[in-house]
N, C-alpha and C. Protein backbone atom coordinates (compact mmCIF):
# COMPACT_ATOMS: atom_id res chain seq x y z
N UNK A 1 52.12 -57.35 -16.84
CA UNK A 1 51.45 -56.78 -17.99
C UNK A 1 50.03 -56.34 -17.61
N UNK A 2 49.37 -56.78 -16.74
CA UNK A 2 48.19 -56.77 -16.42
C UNK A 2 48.08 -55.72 -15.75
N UNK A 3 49.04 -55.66 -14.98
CA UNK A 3 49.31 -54.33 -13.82
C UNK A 3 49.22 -53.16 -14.59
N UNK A 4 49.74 -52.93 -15.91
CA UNK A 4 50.25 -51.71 -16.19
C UNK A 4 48.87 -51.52 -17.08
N UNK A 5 48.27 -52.37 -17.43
CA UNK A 5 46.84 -52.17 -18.11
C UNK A 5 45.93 -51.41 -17.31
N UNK A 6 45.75 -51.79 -16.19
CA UNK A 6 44.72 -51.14 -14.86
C UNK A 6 45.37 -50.12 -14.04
N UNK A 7 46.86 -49.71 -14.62
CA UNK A 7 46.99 -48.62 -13.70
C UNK A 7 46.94 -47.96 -15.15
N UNK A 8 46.79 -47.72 -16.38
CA UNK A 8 46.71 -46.85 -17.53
C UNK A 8 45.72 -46.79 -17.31
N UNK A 9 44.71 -47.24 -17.30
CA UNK A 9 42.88 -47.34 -17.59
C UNK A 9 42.38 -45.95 -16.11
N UNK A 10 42.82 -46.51 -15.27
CA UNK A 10 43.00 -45.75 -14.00
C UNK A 10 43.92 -45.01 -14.22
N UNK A 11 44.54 -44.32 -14.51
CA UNK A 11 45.16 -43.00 -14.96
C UNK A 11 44.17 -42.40 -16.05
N UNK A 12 43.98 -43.06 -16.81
CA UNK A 12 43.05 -42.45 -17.74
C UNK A 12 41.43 -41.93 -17.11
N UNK A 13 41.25 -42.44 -16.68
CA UNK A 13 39.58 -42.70 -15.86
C UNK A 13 40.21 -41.43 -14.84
N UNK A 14 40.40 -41.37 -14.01
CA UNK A 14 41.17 -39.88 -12.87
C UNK A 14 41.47 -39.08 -13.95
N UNK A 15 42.63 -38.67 -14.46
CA UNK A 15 42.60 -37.44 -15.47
C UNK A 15 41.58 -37.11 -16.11
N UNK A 16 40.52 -38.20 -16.61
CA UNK A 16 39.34 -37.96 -17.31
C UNK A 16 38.61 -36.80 -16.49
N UNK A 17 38.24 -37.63 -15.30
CA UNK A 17 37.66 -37.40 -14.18
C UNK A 17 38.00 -35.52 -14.01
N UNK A 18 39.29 -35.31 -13.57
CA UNK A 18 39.72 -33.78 -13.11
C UNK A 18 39.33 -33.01 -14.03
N UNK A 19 39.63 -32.94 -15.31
CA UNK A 19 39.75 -32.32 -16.51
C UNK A 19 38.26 -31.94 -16.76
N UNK A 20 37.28 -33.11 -16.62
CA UNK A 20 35.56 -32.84 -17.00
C UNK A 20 35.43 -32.02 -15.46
N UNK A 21 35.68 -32.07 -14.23
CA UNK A 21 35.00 -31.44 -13.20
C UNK A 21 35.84 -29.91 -13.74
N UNK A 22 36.94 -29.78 -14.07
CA UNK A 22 37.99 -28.65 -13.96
C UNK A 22 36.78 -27.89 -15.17
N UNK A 23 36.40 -28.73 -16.30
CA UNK A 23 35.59 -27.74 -17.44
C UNK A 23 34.26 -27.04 -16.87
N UNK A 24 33.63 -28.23 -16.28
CA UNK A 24 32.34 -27.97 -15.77
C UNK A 24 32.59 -26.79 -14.64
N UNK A 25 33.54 -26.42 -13.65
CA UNK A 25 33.67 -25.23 -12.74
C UNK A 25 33.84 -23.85 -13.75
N UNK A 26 34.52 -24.13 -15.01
CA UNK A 26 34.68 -23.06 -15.70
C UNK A 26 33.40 -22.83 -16.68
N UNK A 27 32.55 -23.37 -16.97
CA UNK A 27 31.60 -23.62 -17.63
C UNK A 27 30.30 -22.76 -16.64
N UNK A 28 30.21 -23.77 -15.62
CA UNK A 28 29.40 -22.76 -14.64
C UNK A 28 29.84 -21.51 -14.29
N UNK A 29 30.69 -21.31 -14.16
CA UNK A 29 31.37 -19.78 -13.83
C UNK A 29 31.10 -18.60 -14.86
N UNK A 30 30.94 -19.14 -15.77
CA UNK A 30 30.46 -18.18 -17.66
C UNK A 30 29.40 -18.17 -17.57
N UNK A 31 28.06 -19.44 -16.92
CA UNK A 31 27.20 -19.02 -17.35
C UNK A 31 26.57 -18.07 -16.24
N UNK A 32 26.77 -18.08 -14.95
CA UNK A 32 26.79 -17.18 -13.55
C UNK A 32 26.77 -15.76 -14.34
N UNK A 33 28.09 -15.39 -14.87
CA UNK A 33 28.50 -13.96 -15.26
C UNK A 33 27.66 -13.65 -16.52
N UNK A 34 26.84 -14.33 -17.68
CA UNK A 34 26.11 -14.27 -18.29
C UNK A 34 24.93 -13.44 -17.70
N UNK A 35 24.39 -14.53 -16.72
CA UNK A 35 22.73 -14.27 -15.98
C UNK A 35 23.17 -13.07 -15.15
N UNK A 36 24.54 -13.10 -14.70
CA UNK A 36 24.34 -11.52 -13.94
C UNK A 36 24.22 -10.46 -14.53
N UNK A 37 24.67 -10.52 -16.07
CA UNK A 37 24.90 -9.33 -16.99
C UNK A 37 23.71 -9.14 -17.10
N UNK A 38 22.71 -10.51 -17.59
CA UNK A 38 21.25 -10.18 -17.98
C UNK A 38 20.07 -9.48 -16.85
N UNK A 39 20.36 -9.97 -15.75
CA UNK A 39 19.81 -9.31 -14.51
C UNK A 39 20.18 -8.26 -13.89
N UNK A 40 21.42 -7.37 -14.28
CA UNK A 40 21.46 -6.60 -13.55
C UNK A 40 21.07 -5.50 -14.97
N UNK A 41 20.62 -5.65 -16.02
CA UNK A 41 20.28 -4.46 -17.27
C UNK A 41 19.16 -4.07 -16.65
N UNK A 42 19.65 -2.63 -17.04
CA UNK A 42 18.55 -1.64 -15.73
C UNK A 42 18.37 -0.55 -17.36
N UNK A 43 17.09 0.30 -16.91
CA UNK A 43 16.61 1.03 -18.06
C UNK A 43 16.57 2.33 -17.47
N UNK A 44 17.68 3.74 -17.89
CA UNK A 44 17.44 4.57 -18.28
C UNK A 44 16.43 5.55 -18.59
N UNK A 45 15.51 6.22 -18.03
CA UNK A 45 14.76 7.27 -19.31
C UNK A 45 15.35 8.66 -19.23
N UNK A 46 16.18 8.61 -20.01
CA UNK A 46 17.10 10.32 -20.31
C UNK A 46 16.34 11.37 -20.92
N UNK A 47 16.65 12.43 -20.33
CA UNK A 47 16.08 13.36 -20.90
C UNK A 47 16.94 13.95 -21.87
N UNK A 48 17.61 14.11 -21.75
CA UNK A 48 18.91 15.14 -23.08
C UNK A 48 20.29 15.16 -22.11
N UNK A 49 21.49 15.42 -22.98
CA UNK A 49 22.56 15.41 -23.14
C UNK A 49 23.15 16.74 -23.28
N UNK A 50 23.92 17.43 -22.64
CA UNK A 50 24.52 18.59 -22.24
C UNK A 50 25.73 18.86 -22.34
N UNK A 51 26.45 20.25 -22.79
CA UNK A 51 27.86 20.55 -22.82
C UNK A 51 28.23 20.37 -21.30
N UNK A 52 27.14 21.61 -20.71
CA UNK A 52 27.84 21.57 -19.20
C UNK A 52 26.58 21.67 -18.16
N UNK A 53 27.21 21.39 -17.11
CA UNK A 53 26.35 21.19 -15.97
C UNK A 53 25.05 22.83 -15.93
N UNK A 54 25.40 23.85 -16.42
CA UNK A 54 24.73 24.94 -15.97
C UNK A 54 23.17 24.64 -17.32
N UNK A 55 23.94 24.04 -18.21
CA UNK A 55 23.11 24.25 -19.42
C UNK A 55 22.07 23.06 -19.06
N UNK A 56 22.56 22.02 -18.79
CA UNK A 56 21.89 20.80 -18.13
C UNK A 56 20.76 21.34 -16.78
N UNK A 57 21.22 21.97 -16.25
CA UNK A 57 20.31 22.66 -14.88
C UNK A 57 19.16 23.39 -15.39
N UNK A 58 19.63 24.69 -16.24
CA UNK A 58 18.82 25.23 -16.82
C UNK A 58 17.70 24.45 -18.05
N UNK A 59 18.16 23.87 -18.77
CA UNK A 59 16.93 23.51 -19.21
C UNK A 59 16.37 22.54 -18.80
N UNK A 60 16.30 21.86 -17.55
CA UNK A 60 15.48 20.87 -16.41
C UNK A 60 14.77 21.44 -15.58
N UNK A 61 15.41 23.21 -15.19
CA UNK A 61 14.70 23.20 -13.88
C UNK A 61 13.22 23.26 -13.70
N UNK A 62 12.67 23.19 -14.13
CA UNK A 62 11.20 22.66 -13.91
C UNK A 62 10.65 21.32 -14.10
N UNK A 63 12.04 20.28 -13.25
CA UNK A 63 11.94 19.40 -13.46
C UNK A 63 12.16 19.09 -12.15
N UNK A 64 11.31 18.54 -11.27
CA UNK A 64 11.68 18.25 -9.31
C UNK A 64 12.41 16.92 -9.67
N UNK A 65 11.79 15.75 -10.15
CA UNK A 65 12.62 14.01 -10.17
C UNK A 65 13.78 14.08 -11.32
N UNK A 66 14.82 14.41 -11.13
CA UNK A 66 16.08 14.38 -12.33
C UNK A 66 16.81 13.65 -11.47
N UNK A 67 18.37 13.75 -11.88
CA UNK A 67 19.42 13.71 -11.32
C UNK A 67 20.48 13.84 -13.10
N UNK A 68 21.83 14.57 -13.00
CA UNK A 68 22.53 14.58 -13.71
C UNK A 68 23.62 14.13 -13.36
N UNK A 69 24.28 13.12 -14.61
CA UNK A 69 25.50 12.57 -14.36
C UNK A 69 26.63 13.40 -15.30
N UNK A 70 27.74 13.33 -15.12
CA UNK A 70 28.89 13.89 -16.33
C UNK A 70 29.49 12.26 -15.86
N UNK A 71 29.45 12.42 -17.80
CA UNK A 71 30.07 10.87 -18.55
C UNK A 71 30.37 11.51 -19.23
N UNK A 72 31.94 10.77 -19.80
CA UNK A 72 32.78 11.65 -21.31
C UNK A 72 32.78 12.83 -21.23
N UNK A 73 32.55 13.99 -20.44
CA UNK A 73 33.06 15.25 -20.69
C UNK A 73 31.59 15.24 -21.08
N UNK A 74 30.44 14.61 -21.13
CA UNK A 74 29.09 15.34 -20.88
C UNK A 74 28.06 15.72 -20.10
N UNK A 75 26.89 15.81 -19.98
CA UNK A 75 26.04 15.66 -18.98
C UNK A 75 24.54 15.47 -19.40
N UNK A 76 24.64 14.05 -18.52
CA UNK A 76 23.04 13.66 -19.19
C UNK A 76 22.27 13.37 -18.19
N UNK A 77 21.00 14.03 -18.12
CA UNK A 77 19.59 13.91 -17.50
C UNK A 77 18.73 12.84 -17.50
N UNK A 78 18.95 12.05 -16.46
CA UNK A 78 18.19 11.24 -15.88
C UNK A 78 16.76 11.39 -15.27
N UNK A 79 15.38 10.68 -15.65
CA UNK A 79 14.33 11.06 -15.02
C UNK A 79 13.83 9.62 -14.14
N UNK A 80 14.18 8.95 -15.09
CA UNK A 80 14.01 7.14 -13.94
C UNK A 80 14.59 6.41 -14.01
N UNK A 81 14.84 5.36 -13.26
CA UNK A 81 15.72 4.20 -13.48
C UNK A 81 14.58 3.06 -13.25
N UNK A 82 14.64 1.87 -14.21
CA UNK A 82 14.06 0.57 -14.02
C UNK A 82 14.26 -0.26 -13.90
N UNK A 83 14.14 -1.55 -13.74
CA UNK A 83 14.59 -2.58 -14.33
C UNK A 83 13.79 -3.76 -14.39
N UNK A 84 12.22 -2.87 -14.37
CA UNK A 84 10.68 -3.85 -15.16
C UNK A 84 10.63 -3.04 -16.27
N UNK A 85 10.47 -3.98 -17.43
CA UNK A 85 9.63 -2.98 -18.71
C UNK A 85 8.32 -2.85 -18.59
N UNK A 86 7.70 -3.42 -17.80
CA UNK A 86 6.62 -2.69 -17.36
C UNK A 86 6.18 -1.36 -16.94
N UNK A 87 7.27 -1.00 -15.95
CA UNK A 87 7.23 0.26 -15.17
C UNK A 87 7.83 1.02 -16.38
N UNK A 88 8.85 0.41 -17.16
CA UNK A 88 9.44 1.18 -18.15
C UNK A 88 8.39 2.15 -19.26
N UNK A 89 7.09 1.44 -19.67
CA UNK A 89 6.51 1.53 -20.46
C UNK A 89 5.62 3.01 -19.54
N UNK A 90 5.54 2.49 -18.41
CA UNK A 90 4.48 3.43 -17.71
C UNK A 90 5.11 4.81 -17.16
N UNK A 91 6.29 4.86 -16.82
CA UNK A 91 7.42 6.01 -17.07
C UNK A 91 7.28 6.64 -18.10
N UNK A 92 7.76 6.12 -19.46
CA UNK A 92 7.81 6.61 -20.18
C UNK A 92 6.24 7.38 -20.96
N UNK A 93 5.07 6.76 -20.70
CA UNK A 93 3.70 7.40 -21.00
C UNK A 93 3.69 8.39 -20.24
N UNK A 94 4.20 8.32 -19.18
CA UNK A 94 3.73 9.53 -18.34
C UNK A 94 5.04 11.10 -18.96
N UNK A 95 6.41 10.46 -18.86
CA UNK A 95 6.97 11.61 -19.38
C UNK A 95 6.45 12.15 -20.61
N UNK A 96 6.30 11.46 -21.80
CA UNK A 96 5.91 11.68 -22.60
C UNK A 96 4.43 12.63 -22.93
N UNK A 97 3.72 11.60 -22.25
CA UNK A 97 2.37 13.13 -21.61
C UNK A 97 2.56 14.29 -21.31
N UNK A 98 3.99 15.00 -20.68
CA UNK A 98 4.03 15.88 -20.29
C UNK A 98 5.09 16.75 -21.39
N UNK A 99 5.22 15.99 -22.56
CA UNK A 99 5.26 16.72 -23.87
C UNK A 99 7.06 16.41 -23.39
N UNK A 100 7.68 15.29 -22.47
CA UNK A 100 9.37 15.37 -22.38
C UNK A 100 9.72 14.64 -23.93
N UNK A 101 10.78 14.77 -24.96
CA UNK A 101 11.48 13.44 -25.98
C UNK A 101 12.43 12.51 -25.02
N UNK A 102 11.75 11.36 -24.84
CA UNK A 102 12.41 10.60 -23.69
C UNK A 102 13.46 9.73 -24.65
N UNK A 103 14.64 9.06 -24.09
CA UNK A 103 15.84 8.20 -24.59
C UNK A 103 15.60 7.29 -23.82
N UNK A 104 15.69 6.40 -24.20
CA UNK A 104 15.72 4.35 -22.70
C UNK A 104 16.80 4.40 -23.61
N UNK A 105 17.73 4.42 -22.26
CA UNK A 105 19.29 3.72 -22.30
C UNK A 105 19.45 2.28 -21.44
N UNK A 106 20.16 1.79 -21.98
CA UNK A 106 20.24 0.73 -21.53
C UNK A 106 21.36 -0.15 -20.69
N UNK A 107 21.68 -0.11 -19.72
CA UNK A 107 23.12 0.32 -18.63
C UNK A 107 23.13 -1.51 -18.13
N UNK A 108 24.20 -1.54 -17.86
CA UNK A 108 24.54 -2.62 -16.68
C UNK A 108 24.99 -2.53 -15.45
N UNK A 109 24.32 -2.23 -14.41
CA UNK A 109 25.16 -1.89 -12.86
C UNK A 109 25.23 -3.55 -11.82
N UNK A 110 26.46 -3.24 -11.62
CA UNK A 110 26.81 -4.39 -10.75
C UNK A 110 26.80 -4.03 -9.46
N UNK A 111 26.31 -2.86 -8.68
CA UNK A 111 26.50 -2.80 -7.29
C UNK A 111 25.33 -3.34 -6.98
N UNK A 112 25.43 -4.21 -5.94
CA UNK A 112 24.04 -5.01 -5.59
C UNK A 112 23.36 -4.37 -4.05
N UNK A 113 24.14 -3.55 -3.70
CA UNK A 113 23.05 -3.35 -3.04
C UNK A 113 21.95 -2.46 -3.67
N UNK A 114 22.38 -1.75 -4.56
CA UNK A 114 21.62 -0.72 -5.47
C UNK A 114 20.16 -1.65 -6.29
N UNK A 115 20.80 -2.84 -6.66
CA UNK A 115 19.85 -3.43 -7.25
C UNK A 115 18.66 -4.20 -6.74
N UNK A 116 19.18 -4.35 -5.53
CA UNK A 116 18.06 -5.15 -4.69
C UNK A 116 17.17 -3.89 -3.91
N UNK A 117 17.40 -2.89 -3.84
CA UNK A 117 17.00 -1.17 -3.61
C UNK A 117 15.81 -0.81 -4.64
N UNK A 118 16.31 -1.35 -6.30
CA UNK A 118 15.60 -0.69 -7.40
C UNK A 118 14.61 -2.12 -7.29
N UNK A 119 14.99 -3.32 -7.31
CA UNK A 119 13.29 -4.21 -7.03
C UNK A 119 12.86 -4.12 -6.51
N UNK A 120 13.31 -3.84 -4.94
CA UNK A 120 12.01 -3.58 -4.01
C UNK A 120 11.00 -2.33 -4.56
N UNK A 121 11.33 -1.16 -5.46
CA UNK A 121 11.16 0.00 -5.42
C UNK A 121 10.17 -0.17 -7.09
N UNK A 122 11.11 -1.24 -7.63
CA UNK A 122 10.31 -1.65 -8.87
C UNK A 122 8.96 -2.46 -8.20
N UNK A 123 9.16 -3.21 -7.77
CA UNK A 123 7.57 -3.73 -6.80
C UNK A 123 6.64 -2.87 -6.63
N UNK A 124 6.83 -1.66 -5.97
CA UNK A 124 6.25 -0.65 -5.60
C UNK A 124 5.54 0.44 -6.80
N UNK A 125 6.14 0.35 -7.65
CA UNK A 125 5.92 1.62 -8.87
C UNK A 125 5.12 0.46 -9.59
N UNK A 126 5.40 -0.54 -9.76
CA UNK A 126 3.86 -1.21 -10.23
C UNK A 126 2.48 -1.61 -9.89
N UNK A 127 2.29 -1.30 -8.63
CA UNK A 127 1.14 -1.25 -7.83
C UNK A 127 0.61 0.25 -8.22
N UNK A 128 1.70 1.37 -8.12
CA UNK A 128 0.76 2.66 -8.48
C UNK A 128 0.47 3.13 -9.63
N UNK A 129 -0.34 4.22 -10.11
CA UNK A 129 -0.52 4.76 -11.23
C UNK A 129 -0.70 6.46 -11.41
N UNK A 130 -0.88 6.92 -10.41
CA UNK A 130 -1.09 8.65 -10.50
C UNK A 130 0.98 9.23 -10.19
N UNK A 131 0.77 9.97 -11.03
CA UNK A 131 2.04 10.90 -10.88
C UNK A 131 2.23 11.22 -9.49
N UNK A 132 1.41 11.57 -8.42
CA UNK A 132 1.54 11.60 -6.99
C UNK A 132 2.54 10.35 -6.81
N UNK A 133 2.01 9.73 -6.70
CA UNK A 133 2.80 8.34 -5.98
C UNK A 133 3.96 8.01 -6.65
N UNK A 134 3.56 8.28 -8.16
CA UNK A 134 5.47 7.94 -8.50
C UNK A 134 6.46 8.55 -8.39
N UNK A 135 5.70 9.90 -8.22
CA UNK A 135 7.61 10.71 -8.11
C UNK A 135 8.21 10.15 -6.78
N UNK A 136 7.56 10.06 -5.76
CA UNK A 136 8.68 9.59 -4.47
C UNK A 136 8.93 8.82 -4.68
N UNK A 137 8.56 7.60 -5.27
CA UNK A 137 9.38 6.53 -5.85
C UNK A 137 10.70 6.47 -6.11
N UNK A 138 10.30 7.47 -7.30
CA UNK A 138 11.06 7.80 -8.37
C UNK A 138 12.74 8.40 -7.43
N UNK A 139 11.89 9.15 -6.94
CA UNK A 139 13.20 9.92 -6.18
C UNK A 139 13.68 9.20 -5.40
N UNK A 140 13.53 8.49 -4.73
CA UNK A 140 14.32 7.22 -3.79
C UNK A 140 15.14 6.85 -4.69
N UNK A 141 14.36 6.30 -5.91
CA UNK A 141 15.97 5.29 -6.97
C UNK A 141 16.60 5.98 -7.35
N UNK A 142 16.17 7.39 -7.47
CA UNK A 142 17.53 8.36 -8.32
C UNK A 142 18.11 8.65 -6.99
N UNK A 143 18.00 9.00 -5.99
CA UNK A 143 18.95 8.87 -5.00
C UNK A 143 19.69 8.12 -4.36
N UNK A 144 19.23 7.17 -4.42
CA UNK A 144 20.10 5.95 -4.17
C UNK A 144 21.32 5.94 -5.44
N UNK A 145 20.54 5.89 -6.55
CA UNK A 145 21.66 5.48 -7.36
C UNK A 145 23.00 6.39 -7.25
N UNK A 146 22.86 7.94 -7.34
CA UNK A 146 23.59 9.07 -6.84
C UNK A 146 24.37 8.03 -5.92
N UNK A 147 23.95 8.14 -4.63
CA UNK A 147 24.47 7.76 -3.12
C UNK A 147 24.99 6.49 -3.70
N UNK A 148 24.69 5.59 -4.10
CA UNK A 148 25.49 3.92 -3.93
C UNK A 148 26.31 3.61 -5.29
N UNK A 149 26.14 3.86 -6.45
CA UNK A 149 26.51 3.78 -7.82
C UNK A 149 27.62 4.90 -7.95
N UNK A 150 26.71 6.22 -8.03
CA UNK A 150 28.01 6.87 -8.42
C UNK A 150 29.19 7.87 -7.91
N UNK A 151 28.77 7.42 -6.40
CA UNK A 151 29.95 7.91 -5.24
C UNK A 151 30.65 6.23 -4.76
N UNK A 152 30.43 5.59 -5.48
CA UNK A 152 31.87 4.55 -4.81
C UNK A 152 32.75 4.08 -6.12
């Protein structure tokens, strides 16, 4: 009788055991994919939205830092990508100075090498402040993103 007391208790205590480590692996695993969602939200500043690529060209071209994507059968004008609201804020003063109606969209990209590309690059665009220095910035992350995001 005694036997079957301490091997229940010990059955109970082990199943306990698997079941709490088995929750806690799934538990950590949700909150991983959480913090990645939250860290990888990157900011947008769009310029306008287009039927087609010619109409999109034409009313940018006096625009050197763009890049255009077709999403849904549209095409929308990109002028920066962030992912400090800092730099976000200072992007957007500057387009705005130059009389652009800017959009902050708000995206999630999971390719990491892209993202560890846009902090180093976000590091950099917060040290400067004259339009000189940011467009090459600028143009590195919109090229990259082109090159690593939306050719694979």
């Amino acid at each position: 009788m005694r036997y079957k007391f301490i091997l229940s208790v010990l059955a109970a205590v082990l199943l306990g055991a698997l079941l709490g480590h088995f929750l806690f692996l799934k538990y950590q695993q949700e909150t991983e994919d959480v913090l990645m969602q939250v860290e990888n939200k990157i900011f947008f500043l769009q310029e306008g939205v287009y039927d087609n690529q010619q109409e999109a060209t034409d009313a940018t071209k006096e625009l050197d830092t763009k890049i255009i994507v077709k999403q849904d059968a549209k095409y929308y004008v990109y002028l920066a990508i962030t992912q400090s609201e800092q730099n976000l804020e200072k992007l957007k003063k500057l387009y705005q100075e130059k009389g652009l109606d800017i959009t902050v969209k708000e995206m999630n990209v999971t390719e990491e090498s892209f993202i560890n590309t846009l902090v180093q690059m976000d590091g950099l665009l917060e040290k400067v402040t004259t339009e000189e220095e940011i467009d090459p910035i600028n143009k590195v992350i919109l090229a990259n993103y082109e090159e690593i995001v939306l050719q694979s």
